[in-house]
Protein backbone atom coordinates (compact mmCIF):
# COMPACT_ATOMS: atom_id res chain seq x y z
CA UNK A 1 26.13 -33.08 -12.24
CA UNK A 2 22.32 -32.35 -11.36
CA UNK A 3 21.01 -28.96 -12.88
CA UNK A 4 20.49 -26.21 -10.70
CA UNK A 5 16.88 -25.70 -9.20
CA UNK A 6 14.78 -22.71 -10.07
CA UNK A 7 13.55 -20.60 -7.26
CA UNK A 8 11.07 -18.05 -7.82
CA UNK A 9 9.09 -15.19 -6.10
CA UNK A 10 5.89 -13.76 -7.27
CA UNK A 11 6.00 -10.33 -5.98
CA UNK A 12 8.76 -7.62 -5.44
CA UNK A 13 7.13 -5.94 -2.24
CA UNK A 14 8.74 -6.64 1.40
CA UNK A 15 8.01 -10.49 1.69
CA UNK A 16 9.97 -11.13 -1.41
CA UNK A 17 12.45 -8.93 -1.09
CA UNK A 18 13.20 -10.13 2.19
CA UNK A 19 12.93 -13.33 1.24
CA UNK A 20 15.47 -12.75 -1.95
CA UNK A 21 17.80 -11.66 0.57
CA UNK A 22 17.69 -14.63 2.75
CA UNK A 23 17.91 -17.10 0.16
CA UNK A 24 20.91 -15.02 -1.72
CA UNK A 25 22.62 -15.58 1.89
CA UNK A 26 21.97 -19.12 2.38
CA UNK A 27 21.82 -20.91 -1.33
CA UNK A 28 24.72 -21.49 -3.22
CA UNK A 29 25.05 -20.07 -6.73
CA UNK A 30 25.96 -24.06 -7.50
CA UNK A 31 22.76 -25.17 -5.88
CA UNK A 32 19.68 -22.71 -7.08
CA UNK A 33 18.92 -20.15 -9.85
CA UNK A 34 16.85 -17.47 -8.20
CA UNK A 35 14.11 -15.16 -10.05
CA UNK A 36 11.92 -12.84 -9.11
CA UNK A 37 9.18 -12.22 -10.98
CA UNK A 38 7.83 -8.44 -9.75
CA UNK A 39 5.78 -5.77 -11.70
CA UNK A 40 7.93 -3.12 -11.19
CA UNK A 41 11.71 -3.26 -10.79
CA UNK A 42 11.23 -1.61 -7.40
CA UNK A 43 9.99 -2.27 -4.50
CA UNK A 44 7.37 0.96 -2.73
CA UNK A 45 8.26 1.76 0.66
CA UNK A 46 4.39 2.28 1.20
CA UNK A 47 4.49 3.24 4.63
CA UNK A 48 5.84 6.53 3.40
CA UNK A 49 3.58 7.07 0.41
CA UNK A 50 1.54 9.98 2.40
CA UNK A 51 4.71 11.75 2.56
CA UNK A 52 4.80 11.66 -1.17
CA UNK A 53 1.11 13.12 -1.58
CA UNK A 54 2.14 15.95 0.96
CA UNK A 55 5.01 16.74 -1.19
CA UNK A 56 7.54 16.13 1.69
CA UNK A 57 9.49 13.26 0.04
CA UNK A 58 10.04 12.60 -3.57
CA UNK A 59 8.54 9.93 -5.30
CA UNK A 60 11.86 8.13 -6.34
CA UNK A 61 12.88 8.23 -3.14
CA UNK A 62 10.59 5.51 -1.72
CA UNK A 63 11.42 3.31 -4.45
CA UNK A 64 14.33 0.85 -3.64
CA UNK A 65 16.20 -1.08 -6.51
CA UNK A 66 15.10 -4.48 -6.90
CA UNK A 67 18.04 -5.01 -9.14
CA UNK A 68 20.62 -3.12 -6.58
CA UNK A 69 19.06 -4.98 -3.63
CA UNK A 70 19.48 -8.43 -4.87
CA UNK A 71 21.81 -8.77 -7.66
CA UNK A 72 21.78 -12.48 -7.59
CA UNK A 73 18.08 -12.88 -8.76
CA UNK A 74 17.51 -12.84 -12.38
CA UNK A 75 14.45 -9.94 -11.94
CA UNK A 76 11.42 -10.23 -14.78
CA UNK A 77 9.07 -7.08 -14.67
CA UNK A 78 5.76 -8.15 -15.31
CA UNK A 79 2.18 -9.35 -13.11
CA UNK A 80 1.54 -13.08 -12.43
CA UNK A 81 -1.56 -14.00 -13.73
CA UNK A 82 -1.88 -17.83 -13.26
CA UNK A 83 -0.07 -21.00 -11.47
CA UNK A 84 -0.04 -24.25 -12.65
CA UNK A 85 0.48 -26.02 -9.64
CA UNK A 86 0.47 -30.02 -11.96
CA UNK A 87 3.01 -28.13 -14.28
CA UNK A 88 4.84 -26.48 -11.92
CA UNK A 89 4.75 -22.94 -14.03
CA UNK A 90 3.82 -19.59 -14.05
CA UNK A 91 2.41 -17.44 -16.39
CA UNK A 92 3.87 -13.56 -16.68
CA UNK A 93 2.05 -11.06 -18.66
CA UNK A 94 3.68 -8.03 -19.74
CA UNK A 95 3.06 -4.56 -21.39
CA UNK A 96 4.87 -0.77 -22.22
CA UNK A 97 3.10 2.11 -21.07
CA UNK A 98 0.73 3.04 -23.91
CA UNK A 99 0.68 -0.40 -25.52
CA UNK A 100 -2.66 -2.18 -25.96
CA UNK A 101 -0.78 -5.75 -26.84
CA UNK A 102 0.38 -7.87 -23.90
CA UNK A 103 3.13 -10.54 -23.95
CA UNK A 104 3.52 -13.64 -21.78
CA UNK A 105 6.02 -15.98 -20.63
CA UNK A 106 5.68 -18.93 -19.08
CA UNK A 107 8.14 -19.83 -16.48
CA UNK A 108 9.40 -23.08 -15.17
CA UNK A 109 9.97 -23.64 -11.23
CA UNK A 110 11.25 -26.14 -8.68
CA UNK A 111 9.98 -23.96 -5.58
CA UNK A 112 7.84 -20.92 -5.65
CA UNK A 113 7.24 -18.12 -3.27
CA UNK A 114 4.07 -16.07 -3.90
CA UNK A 115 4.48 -13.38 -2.43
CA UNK A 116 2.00 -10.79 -4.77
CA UNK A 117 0.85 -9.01 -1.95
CA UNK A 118 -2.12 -6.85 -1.48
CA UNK A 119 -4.64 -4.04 -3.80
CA UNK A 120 -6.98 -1.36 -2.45
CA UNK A 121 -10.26 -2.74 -1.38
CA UNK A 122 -12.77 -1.57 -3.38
CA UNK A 123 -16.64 -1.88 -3.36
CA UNK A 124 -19.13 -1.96 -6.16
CA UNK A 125 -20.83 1.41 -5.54
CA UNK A 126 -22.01 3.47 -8.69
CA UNK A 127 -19.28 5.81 -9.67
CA UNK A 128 -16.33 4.93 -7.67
CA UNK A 129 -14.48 3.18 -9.82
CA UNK A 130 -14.44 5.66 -12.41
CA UNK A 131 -13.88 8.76 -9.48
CA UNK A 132 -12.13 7.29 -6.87
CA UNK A 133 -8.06 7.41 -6.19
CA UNK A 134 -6.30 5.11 -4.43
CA UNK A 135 -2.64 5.71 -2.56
CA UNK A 136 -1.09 2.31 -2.25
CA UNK A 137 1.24 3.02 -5.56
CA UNK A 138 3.88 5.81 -6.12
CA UNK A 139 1.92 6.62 -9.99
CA UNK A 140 -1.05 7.05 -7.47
CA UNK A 141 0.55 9.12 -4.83
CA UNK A 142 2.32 11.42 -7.10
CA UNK A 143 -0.99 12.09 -9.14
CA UNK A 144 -2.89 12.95 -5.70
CA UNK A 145 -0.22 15.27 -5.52
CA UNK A 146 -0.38 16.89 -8.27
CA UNK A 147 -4.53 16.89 -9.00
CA UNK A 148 -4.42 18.91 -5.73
CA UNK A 149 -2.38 21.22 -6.46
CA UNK A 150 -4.52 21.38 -10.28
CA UNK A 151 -7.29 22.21 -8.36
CA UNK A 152 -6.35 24.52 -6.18
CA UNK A 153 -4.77 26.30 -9.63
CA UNK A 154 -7.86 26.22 -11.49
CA UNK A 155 -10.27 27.19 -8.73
CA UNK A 156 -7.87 30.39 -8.28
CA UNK A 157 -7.82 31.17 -12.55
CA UNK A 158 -12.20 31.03 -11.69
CA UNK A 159 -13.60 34.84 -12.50
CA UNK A 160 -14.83 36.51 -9.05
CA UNK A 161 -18.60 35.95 -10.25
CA UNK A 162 -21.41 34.24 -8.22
CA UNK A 163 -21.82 32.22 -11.34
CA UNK A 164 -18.55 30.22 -10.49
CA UNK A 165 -18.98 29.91 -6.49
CA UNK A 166 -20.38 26.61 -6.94
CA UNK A 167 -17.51 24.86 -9.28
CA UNK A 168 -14.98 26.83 -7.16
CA UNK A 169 -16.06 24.79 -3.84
CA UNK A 170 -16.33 21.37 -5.61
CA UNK A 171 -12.51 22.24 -6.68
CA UNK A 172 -11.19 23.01 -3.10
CA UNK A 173 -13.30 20.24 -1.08
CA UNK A 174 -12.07 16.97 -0.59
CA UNK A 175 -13.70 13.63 0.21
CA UNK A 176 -11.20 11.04 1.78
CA UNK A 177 -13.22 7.58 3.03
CA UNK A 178 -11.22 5.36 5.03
CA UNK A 179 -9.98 6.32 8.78
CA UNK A 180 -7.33 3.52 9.00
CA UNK A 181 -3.57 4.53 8.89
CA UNK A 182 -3.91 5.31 4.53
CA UNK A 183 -7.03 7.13 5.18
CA UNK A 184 -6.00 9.61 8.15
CA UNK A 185 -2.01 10.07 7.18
CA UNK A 186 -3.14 10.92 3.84
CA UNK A 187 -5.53 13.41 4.74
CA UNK A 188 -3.78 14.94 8.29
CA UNK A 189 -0.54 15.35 6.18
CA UNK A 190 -1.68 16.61 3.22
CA UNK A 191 -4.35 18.84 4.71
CA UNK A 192 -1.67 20.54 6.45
CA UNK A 193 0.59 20.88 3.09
CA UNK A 194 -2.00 22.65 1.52
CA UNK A 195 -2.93 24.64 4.29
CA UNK A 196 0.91 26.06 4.37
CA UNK A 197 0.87 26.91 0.08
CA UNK A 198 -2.71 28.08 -0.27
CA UNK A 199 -1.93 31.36 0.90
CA UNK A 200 0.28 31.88 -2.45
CA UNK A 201 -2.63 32.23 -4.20
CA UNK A 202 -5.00 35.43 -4.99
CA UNK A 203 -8.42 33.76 -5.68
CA UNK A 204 -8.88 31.56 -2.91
CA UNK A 205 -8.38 31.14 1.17
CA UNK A 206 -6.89 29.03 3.08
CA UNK A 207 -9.77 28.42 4.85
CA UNK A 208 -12.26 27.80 1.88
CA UNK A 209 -10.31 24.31 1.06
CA UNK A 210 -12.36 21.56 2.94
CA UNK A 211 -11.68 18.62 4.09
CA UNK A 212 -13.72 15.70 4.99
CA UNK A 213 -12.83 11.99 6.26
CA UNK A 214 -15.11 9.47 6.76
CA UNK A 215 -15.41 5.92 7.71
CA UNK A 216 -17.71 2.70 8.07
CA UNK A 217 -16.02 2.14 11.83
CA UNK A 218 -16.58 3.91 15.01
CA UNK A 219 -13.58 5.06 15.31
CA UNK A 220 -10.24 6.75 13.79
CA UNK A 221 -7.40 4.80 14.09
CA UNK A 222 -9.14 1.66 16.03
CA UNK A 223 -5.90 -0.93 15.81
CA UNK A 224 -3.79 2.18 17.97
CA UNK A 225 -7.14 1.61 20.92
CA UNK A 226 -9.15 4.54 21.89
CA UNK A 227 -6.88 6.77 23.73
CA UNK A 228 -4.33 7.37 20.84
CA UNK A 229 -7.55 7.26 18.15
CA UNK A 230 -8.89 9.76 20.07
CA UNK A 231 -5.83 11.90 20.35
CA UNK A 232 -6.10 11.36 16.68
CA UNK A 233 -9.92 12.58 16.09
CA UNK A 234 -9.40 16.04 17.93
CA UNK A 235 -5.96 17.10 16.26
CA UNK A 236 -7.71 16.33 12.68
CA UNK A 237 -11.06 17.95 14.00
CA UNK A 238 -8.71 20.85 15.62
CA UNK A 239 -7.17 21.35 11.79
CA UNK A 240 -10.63 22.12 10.58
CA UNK A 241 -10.67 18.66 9.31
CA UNK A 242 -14.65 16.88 8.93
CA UNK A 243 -14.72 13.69 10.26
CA UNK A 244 -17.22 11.68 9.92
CA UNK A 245 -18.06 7.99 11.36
CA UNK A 246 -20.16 5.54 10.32
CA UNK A 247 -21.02 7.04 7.13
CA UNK A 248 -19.51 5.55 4.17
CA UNK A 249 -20.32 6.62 0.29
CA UNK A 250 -23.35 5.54 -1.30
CA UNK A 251 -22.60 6.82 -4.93
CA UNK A 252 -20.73 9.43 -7.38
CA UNK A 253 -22.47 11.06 -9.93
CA UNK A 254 -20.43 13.55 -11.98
CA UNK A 255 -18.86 15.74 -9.17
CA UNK A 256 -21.22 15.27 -6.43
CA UNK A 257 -20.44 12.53 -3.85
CA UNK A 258 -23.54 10.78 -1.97
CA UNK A 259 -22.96 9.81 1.35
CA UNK A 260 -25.42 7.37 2.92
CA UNK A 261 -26.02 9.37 6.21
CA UNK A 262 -27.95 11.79 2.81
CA UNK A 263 -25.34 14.13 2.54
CA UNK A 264 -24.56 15.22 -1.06
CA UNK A 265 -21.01 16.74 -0.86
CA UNK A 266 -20.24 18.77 -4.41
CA UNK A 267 -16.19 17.49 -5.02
CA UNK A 268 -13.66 16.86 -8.08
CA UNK A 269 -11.13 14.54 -5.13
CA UNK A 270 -12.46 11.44 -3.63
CA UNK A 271 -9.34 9.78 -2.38
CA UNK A 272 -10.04 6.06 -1.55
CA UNK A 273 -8.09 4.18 1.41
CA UNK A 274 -10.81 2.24 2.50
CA UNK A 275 -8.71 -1.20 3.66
CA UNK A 276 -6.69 -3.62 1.27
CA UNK A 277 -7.27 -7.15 0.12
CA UNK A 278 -5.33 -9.80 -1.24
CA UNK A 279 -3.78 -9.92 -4.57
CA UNK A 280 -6.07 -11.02 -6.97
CA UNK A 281 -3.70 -14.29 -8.18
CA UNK A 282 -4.84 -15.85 -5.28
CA UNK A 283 -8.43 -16.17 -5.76
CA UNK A 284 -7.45 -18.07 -9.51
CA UNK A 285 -5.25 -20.83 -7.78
CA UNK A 286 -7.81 -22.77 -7.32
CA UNK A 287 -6.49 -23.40 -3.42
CA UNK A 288 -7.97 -22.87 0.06
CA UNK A 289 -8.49 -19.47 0.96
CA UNK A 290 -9.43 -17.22 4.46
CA UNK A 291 -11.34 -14.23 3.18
CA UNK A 292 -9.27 -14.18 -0.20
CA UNK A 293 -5.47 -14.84 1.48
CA UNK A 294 -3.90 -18.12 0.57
CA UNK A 295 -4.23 -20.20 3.42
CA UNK A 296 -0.63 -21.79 4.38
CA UNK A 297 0.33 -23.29 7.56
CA UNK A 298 2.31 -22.17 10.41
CA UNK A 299 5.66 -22.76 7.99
CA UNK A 300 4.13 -21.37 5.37
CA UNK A 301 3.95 -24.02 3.40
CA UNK A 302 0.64 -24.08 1.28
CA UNK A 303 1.45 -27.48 -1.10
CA UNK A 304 4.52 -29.19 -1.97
CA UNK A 305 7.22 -26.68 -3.06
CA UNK A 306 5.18 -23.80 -2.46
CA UNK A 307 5.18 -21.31 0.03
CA UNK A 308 3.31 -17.84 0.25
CA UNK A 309 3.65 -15.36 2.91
CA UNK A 310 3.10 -11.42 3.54
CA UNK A 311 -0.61 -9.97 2.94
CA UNK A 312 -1.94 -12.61 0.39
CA UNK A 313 -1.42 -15.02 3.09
CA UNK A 314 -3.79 -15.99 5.64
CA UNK A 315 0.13 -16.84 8.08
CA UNK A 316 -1.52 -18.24 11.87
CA UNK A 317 -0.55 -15.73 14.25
CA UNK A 318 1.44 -17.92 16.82
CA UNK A 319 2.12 -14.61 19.01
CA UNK A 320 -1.59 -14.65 19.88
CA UNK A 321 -3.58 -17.15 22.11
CA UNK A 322 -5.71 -19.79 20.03
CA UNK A 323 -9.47 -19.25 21.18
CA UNK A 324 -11.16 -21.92 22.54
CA UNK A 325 -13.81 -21.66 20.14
CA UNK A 326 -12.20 -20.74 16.79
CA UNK A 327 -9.21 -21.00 14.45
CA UNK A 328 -5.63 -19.63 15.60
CA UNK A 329 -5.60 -15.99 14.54
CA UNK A 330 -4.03 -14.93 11.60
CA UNK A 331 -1.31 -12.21 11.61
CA UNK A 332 -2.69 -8.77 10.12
CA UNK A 333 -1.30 -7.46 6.60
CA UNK A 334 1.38 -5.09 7.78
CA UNK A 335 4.57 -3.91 6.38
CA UNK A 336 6.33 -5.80 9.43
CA UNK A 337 5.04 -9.16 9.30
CA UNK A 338 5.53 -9.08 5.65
CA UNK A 339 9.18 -7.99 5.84
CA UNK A 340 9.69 -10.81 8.56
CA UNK A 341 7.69 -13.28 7.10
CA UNK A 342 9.67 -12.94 3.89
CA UNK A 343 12.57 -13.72 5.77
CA UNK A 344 11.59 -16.80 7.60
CA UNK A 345 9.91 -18.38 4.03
CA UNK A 346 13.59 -17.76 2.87
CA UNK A 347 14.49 -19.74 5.76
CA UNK A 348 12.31 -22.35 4.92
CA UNK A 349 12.76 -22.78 1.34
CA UNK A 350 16.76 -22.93 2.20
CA UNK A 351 15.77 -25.91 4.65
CA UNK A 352 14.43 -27.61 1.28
CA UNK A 353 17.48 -27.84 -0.04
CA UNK A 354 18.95 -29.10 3.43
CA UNK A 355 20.24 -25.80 4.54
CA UNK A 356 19.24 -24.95 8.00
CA UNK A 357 15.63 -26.29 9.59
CA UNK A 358 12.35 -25.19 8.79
CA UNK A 359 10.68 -23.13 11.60
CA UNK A 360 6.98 -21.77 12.52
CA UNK A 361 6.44 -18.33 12.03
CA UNK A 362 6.30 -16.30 15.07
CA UNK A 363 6.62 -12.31 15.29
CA UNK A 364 4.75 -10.77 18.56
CA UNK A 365 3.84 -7.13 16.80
CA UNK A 366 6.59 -4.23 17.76
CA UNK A 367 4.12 -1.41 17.70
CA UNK A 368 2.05 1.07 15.07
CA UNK A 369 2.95 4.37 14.18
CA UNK A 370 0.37 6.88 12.01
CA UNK A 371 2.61 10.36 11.05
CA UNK A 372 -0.19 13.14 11.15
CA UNK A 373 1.87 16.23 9.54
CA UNK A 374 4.20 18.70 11.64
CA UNK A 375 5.06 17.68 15.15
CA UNK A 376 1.59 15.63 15.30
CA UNK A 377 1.72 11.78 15.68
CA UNK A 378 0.62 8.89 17.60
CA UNK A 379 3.01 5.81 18.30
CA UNK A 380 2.23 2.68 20.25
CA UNK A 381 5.59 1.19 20.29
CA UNK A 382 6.11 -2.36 22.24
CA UNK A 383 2.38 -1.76 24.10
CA UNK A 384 3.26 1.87 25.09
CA UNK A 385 1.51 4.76 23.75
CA UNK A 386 3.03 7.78 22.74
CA UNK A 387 1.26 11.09 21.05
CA UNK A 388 3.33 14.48 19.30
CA UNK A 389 6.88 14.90 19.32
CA UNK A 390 8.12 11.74 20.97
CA UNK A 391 5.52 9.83 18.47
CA UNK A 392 7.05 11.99 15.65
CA UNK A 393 10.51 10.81 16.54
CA UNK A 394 9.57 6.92 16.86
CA UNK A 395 7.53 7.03 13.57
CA UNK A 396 10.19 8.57 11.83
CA UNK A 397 12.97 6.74 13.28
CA UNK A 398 11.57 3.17 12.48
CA UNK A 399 10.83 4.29 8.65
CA UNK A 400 14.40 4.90 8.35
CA UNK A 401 15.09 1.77 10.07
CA UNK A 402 12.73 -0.49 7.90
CA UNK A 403 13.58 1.43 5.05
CA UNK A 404 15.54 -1.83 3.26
CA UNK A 405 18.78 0.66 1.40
CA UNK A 406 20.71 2.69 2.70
CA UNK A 407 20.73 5.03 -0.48
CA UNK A 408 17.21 5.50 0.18
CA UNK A 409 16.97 5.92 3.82
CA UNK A 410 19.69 9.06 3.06
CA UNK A 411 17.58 10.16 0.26
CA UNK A 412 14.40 10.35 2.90
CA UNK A 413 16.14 12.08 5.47
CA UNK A 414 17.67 14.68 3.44
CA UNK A 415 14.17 15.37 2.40
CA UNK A 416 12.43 15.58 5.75
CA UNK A 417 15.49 17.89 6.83
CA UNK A 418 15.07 20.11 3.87
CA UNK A 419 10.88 20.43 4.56
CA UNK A 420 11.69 21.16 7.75
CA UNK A 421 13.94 25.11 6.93
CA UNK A 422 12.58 25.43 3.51
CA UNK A 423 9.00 26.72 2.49
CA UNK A 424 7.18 23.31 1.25
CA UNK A 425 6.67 22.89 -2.52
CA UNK A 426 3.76 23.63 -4.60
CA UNK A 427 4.42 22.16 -8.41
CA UNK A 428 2.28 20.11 -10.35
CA UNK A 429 4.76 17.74 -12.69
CA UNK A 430 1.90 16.36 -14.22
CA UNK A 431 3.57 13.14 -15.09
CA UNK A 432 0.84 11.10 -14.69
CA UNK A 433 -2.06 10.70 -16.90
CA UNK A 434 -5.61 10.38 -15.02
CA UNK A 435 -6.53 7.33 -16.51
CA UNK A 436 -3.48 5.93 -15.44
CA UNK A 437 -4.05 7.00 -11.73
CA UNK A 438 -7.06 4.69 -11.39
CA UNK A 439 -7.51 2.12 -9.07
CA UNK A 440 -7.86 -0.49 -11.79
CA UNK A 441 -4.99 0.93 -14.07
CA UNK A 442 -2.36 1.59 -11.37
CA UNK A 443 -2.99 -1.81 -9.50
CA UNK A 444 -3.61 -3.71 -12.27
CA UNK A 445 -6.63 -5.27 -11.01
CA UNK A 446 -8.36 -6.54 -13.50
CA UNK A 447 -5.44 -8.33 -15.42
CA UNK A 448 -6.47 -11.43 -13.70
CA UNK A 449 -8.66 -14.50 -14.85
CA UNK A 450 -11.84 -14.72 -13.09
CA UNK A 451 -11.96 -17.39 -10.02
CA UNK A 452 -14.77 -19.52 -11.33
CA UNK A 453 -13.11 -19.63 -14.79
CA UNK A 454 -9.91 -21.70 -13.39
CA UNK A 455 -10.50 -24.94 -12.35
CA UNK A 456 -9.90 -26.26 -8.73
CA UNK A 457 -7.02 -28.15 -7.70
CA UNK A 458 -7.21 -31.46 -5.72
């Protein structure tokens, strides 16, 4: 009898999971043991992580069982830090909250999926990384959550004296950079939450917490084109909102942020969407990469029994015309190419083991949606563009459908309902530690060797 084959994913986000799910379908228990190796037991419905910072959806509720959704995978919670690609293993490194000591495993494979997905791209400009706060994790989301409401707390305990005017504004003003779909959800829907709960306080107006968005690009919104980004612009400039293009930060020093249009903007929140990159594994492979994705090919297939797909991948985009004078385009880092692409590498690995036949990747893009808070939103569903109510209804109808569990997608829509007749929330749980709500702690992006210390392959 020949032993069983060991399939395993690197990464629990929508590429593996969807890819768990195609190979649970397809493979045999006789033919493959499947693991995923993930570095939480859930995976974060991201999409609706500014609905977590505006206090319209629970935390918990974007989370969806790894261990519910595919109980045939053996799941190990910890981060990939290194392939060996000769040895065919992976190394796992793993710690408890609060624990300085890490262990590791190494684990065996036949086939491997890397699937690690994506961080929050940062750039090295004094102070951020010790001031700014991402939103691409729930620990992240929930502690925007709550530092806002913190500050809008300790601003209104401040003594009605001149003396405090100055450390009262720095508490109620914040700095958002990055006018892509993190960026201007974040700030359009949580903007609007506080608006609606600052009046329950006696110190401070609703008026005196400022916002202010800003952004390398010429534009909010650019991948919705300039109608729908400018639909955008004026409902956050209409909200009060500051937004400001072509300005990007130039450093933080204690609680005053720099801008490099010379503005010095006194703040305690700098929230920081500006973009994503991929994983950090991939840059210690050793292999081929396209502006840090893994570069695979239209299956793909990136060596023998490996496979990577979803936003560490550099996947050719075989919905778009090749240029005549350049490479094939690649397909953007999305939550729906990921959730598709996991499906097809499932596909694909299955077809190793003589199951089925291995097929390109092709996926022409359904549409973008960006929720802006109330009846505000902007939809560009299958080439047609849609702005308010109608927008709100397609946004909020394909999160429920893309939402992978049932459970969940009840859980979200009981929530919605519920913010919709009841007055919003305004409680600080406080759950999360500031140091843990760090770019670098909550993405764990420095767990990773450094690329020139790992040899190259081939």
């Amino acid at each position: 009898m020949v032993d069983r084959q060991r399939v395993v994913i690197v990464g629990g986000g929508f590429t593996g999971l969807y890819a768990g799910k195609k190979l649970e379908k397809l493979l045999p228990a006789s033919t493959a043991e499947l693991v995923i190796v993930s570095p939480t037991d859930h995976l974060t419905y991201s999409p609706l992580l500014p609905d977590v910072t505006a206090s319209v959806i629970e935390p918990r509720h974007v989370a969806v069982s790894l261990r519910q959704a595919l109980p045939k995978h053996k799941l190990v919670v910890g981060h990939t830090t290194s392939v060996d690609v000769e040895a065919k293993t992976i190394t796992i490194s793993r710690s408890e909250r609060g624990q300085v000591e890490q262990g590791t495993q190494v684990l065996s494979y036949d086939k491997l999926i890397l699937a690690p997905g994506s961080v929050t791209r940062r750039f090295p400009i004094p102070g951020v990384a010790e001031s700014a706060r991402g939103v691409k994790t729930i620990t992240e989301a929930a502690f925007v959550r709550d530092h806002l409401i913190a500050q809008l707390d300790a601003a209104d305990a401040l003594p009605d004296d001149p003396r405090f005017d100055a450390e009262r504004a720095e508490r109620m003003t914040v700095v958002a950079v990055g006018a892509g779909y993190t960026g201007t959800e974040i700030v359009a829907q949580t903007q609007r939450w506080l608006t609606r709960v600052a009046d329950r306080y006696s110190r401070i107006d609703v008026k005196d917490v400022r916002w202010l968005l800003i952004d390398v690009a010429p534009a909010v919104l650019p991948e919705l084109g300039p109608r729908l980004g400018q639909y955008a612009l004026s409902a956050l400039k209409g909200r009060g909102i500051d937004v400001r293009l072509g300005v990007s930060v130039a450093s933080v020093e204690g609680n005053v942020i720099n801008l490099t249009d010379g503005a010095a903007i006194p703040s305690r929140t700098l929230i920081w969407g500006a973009g994503i990159v991929a994983n950090p594994l991939m840059a210690t492979l050793g292999l081929p990469l396209d502006r840090g994705r893994l570069v695979v090919d239209a299956q793909m297939r990136v060596a023998e029994d490996i496979w990577a797909a979803g936003d560490a991948a550099a996947v050719p985009d075989l919905a778009k015309p090749k240029p005549a004078d350049g490479p094939q385009p690649v397909t953007p880092p999305t939550a729906q190419h990921a959730q598709r692409q996991g499906t097809q590498v499932g596909k694909n690995v299955a077809a190793s083991f003589g199951i089925g036949v291995a097929k390109d990747y092709v996926h022409k893009d359904l549409g973008l949606v960006a929720d802006l808070g109330g009846t505000t939103a902007v939809a560009k569903p299958l080439g047609i563009e849609l702005t308010g109510f109608p927008a709100k209804i397609v946004a909020r109808g394909y999160h429920l459908y893309a939402l992978p569990a049932m459970s969940n997608r009840i859980r979200v829509l009981t929530d919605w309902a519920l913010h919709a007749v009841l007055p919003p929330q305004s409680v600080a749980i406080n759950a999360t530690r500031p140091e843990d709500a760090l770019i670098t702690t909550a993405q764990n992006t420095e767990i990773y060797p450094k690329a020139e210390d790992k040899p190259k392959v081939g």
